[in-house]
Protein backbone atom coordinates (compact mmCIF):
# COMPACT_ATOMS: atom_id res chain seq x y z
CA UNK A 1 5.70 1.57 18.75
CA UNK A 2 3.93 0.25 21.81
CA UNK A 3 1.83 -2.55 22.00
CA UNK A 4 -1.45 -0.75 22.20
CA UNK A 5 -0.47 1.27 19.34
CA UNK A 6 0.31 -1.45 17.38
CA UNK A 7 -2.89 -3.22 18.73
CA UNK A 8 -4.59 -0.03 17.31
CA UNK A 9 -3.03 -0.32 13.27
CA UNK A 10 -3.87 -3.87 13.47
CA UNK A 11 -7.64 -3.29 13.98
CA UNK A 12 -7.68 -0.75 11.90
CA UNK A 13 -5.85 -2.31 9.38
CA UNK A 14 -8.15 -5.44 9.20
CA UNK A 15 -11.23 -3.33 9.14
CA UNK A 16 -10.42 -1.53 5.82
CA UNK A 17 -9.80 -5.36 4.47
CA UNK A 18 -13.13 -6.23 5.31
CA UNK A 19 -14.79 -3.21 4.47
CA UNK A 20 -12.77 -3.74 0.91
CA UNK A 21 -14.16 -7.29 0.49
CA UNK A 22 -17.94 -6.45 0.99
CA UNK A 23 -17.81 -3.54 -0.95
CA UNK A 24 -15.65 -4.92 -4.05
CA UNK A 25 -17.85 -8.21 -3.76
CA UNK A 26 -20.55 -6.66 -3.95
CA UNK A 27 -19.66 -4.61 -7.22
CA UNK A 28 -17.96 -7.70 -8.46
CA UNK A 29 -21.41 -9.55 -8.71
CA UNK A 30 -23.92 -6.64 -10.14
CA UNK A 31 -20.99 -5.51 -12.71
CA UNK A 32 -20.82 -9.52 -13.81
CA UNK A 33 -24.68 -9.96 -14.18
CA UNK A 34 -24.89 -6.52 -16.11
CA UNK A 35 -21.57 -7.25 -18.31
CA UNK A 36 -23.24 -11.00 -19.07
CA UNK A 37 -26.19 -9.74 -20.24
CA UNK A 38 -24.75 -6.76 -22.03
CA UNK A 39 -22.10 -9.05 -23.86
CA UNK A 40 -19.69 -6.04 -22.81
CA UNK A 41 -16.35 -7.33 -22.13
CA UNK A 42 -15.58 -3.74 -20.34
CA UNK A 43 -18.32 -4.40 -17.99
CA UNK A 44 -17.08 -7.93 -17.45
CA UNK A 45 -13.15 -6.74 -17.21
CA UNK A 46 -14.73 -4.46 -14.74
CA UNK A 47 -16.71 -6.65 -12.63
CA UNK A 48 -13.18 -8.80 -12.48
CA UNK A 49 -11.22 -6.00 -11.81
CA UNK A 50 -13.22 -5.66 -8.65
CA UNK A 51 -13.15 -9.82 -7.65
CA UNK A 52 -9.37 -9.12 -7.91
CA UNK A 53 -9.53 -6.39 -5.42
CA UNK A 54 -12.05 -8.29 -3.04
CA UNK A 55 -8.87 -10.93 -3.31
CA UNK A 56 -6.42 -8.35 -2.12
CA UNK A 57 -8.53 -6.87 0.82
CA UNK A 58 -8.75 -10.27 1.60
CA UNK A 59 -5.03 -10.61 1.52
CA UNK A 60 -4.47 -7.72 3.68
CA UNK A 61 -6.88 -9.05 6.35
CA UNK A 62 -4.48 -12.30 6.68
CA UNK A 63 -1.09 -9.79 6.58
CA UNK A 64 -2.37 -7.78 9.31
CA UNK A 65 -3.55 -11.08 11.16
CA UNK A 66 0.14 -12.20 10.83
CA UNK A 67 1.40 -8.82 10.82
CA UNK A 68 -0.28 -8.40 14.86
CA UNK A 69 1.13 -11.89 16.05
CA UNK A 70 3.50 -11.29 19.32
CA UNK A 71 7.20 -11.58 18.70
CA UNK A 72 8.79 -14.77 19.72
CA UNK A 73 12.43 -16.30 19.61
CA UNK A 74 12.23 -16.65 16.18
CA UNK A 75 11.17 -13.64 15.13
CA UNK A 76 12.40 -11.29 17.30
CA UNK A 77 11.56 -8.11 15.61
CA UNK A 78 7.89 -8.95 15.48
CA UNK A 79 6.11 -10.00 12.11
CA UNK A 80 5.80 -6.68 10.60
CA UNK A 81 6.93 -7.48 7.22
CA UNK A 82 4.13 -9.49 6.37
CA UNK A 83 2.33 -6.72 5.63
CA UNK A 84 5.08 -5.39 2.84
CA UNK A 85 4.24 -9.28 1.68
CA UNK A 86 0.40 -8.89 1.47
CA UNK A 87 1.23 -5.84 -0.16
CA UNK A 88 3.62 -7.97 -2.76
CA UNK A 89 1.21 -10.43 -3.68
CA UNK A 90 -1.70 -8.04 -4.37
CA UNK A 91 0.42 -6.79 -6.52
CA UNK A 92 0.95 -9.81 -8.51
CA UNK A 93 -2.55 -10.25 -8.62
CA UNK A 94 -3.32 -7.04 -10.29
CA UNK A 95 -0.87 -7.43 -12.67
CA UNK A 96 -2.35 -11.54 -13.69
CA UNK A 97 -5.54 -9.81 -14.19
CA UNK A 98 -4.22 -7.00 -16.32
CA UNK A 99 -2.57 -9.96 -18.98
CA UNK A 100 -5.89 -11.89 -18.61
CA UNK A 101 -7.71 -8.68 -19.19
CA UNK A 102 -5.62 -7.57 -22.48
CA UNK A 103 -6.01 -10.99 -23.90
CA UNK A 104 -9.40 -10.73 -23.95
CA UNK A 105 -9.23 -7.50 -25.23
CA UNK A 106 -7.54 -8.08 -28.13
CA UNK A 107 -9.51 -11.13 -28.97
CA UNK A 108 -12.45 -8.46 -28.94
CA UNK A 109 -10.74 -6.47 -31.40
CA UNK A 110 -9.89 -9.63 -33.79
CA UNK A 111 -13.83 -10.51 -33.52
CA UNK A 112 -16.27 -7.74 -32.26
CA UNK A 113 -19.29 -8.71 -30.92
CA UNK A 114 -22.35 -6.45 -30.77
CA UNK A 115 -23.61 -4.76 -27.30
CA UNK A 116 -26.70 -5.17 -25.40
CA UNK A 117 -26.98 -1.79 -23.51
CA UNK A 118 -29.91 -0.54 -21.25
CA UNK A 119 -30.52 2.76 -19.02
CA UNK A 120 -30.13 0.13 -16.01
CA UNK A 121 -26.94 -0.47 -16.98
CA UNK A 122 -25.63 3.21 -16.41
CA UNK A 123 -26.80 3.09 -12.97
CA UNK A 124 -23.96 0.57 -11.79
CA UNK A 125 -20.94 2.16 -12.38
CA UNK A 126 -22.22 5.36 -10.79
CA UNK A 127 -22.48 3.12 -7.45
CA UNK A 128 -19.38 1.98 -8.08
CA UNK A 129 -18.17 5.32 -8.29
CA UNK A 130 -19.73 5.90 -4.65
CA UNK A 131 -19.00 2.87 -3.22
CA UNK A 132 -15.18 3.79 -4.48
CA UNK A 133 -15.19 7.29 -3.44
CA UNK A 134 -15.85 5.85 0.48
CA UNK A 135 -13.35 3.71 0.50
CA UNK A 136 -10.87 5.67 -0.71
CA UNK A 137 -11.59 8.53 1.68
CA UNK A 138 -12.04 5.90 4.60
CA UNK A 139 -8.54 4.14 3.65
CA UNK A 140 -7.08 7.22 2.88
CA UNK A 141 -7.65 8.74 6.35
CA UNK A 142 -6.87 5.74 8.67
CA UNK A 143 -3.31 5.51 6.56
CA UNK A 144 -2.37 8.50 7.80
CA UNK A 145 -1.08 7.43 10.88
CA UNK A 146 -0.90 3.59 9.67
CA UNK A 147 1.68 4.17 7.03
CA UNK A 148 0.89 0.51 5.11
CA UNK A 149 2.56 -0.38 1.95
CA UNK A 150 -0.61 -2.53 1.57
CA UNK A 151 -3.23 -0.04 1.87
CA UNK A 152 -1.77 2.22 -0.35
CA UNK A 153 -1.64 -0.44 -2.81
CA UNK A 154 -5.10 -1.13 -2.20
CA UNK A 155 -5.97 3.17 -2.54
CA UNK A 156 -4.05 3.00 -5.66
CA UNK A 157 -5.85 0.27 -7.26
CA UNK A 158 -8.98 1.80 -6.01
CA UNK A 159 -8.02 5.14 -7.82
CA UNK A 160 -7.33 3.12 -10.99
CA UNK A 161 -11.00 1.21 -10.29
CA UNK A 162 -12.94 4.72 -10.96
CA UNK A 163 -11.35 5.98 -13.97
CA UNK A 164 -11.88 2.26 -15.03
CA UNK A 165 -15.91 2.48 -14.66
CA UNK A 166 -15.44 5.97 -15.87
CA UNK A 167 -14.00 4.79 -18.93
CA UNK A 168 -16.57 2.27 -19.05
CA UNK A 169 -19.38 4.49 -19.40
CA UNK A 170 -18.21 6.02 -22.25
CA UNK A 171 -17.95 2.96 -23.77
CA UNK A 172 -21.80 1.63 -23.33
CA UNK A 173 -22.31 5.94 -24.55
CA UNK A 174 -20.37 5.34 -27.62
CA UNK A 175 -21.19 1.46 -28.07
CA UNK A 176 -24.71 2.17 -30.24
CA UNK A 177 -23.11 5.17 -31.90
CA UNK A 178 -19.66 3.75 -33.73
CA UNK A 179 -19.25 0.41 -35.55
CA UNK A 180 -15.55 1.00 -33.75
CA UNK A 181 -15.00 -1.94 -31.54
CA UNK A 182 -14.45 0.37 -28.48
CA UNK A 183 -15.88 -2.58 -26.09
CA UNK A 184 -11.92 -3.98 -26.84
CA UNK A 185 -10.38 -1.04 -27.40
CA UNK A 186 -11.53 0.40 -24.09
CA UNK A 187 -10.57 -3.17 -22.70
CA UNK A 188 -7.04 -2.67 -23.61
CA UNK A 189 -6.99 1.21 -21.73
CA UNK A 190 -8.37 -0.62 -18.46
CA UNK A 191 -5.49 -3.34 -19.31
CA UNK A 192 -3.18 -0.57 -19.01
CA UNK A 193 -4.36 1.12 -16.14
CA UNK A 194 -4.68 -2.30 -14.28
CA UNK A 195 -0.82 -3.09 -15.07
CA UNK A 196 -0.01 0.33 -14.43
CA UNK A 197 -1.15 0.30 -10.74
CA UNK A 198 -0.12 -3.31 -10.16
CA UNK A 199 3.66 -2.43 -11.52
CA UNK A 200 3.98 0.67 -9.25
CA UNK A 201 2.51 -1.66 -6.36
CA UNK A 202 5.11 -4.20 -6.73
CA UNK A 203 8.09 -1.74 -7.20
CA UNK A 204 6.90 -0.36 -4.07
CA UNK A 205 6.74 -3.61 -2.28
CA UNK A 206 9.73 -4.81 -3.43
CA UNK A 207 11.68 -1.83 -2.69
CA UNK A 208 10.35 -2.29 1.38
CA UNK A 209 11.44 -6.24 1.39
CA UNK A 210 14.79 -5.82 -0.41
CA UNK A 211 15.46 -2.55 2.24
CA UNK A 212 15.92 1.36 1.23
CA UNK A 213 17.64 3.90 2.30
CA UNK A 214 15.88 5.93 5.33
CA UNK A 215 13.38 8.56 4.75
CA UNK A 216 15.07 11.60 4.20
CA UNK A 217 12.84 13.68 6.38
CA UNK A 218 12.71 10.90 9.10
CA UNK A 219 16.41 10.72 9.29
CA UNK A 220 16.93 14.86 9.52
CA UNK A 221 14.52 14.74 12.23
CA UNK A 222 16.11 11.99 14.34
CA UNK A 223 19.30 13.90 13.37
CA UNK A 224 18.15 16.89 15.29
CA UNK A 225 17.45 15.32 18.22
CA UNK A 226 20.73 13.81 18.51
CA UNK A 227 22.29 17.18 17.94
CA UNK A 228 20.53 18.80 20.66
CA UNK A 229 22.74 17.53 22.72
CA UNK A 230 26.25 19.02 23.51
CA UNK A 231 27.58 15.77 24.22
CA UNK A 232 27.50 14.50 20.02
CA UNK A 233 29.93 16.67 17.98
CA UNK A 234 27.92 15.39 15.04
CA UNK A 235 26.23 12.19 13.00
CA UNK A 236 28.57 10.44 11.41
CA UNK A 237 26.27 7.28 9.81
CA UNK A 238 22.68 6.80 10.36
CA UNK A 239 20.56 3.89 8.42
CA UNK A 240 17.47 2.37 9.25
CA UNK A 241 16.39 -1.01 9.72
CA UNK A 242 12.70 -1.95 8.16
CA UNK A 243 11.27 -5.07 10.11
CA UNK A 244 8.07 -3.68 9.63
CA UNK A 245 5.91 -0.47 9.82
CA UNK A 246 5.55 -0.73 13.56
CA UNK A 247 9.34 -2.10 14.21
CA UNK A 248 12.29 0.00 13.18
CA UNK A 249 15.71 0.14 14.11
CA UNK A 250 18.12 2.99 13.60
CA UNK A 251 21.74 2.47 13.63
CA UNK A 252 23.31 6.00 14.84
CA UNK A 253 26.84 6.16 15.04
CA UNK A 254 28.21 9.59 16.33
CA UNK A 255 31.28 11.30 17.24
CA UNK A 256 31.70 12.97 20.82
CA UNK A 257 32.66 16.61 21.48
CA UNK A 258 36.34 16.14 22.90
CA UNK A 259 35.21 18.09 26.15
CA UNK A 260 33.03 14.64 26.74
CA UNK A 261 34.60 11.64 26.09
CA UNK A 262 35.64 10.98 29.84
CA UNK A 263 32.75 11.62 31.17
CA UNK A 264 30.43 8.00 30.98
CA UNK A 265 27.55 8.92 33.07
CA UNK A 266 27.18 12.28 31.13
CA UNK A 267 27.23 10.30 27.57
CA UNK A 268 24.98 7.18 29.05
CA UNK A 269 22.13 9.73 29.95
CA UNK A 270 22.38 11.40 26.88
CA UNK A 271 22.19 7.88 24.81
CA UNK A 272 19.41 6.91 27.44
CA UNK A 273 17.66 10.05 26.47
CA UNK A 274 17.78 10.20 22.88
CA UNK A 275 16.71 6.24 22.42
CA UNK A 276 13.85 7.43 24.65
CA UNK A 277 12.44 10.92 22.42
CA UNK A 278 13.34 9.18 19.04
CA UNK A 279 11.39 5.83 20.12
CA UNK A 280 8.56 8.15 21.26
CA UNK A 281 7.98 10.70 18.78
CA UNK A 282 9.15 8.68 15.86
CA UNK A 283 8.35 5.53 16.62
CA UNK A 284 11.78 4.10 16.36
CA UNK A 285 13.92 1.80 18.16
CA UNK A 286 17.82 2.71 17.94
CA UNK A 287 21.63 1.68 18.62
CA UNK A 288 24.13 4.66 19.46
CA UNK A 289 27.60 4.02 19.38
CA UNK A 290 30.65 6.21 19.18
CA UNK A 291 33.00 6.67 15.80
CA UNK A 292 35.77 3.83 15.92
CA UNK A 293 38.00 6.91 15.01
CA UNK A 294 37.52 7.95 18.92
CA UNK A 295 38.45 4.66 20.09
């Protein structure tokens, strides 16, 4: 990936943090004031819920800061990997607020409390439903081409926020009509859903630092490029190196068509060419060498 490109994904990348922060600050405040007064600790698991996610997009405003940092001697394949990082630790936020959140749940169930519940307080998670709904869409779109661990992360939890504050309206619906204590029952569900997303997060995270096996679809497509030319007989290895979403290596190893291995200049051009397509339609960087079998 070029430099303007990657330029491009930072930007990008730090303006979904910010737009994350205002918008999941903002809820984090009016759900706190309404769950306070309510006495509903669904509201209030909400409301934190949200302050957790105004911590992440927070988080990912710092990895991409990092993430956009020039390479230098030490890190010579850029700082890319700060963003799986970011991604990592929002994770591990979500998932503290998930035990926090079931704690309190289950101290709800041990000792209900009565609700305080007014029309006003319906109105709130509807914005947040809104509010949710743009963010998603907007982070949705720009990951497109961004490809960031730590967005999706952040799309997932947002995903998880709206069947949260859906689940929460039922609860101030059925709060004057049970003596159920579905304030901590619906506590525990948003517990759930909370660990849930923060789990799958981390696995995900995880899974980028510790290094996977390549994409199968990117790795049949670099495949065919190198097989377009007469020169490679076929691939013998190919694995991919992750230093980041804009800096990947491929490792190619090929064997030549017999008709070919004497002729350098025809193989060098070839190499040249293919590191050249493969870095520019798939945004990879990549090694060729031959079998050791045809040495």
């Amino acid at each position: 990936m070029d430099e303007n490109m990657n330029k491009t994904r930072i930007n990008y990348g730090r303006r979904a943090g910010i737009y994350g922060v205002i918008g999941n600050c903002l809820l984090f405040l009016v759900k706190f004031i309404m769950g306070t007064a309510s006495n509903s600790i669904a509201v209030i698991a909400d409301s934190f819920n949200n302050l957790m996610d105004c911590a992440g997009s927070a988080i990912t405003i710092i990895g991409f800061h990092i993430a956009g940092k020039e390479r230098d001697s030490r890190h010579p394949f850029g700082h890319g990997r700060a963003e799986y990082l970011c991604g990592l630790f929002i994770a591990l936020i979500i998932i503290s607020a998930a035990v926090s959140l079931a704690k309190n749940s289950v101290q709800r169930l041990i000792s209900p409390e009565p609700l305080h519940v007014t029309h006003l307080m319906f109105l709130v998670p509807l914005v947040s439903v809104l509010i949710k709904t743009f963010l998603i869409i907007y982070i949705t779109k720009i990951n497109k081409n961004l490809n960031s661990s730590a967005l999706r992360a952040a799309v997932r939890e947002d995903y998880a926020d709206m069947l949260i504050t859906v689940l929460t309206i039922f609860t101030l619906i059925a709060a004057g009509r049970t003596s159920l204590p579905v304030d901590g029952i619906a506590g525990l569900i948003i517990a759930f859903f909370i660990l849930w997303s923060g789990l799958t997060a981390l696995k995900e995270n995880m899974d980028l630092l510790i290094g996977t096996a390549a994409d199968k679809t990117l790795a049949e497509d670099a495949q065919a490029v190198v097989l377009e030319y007469d020169v490679f007989e076929k691939v013998v290895s190919f694995t991919i190196h992750d230093y980041g979403p804009s800096a990947k290596l491929a490792v190619i190893c090929v064997s030549l068509n017999p008709g070919y291995c004497t002729e350098t200049g025809c193989i060098s051009s070839a190499v040249a060419e293919v590191s050249r397509r493969l870095r520019d339609s798939l945004g990879l960087s990549c090694v060729i060498y031959c079998d050791p079998e045809q040495i």
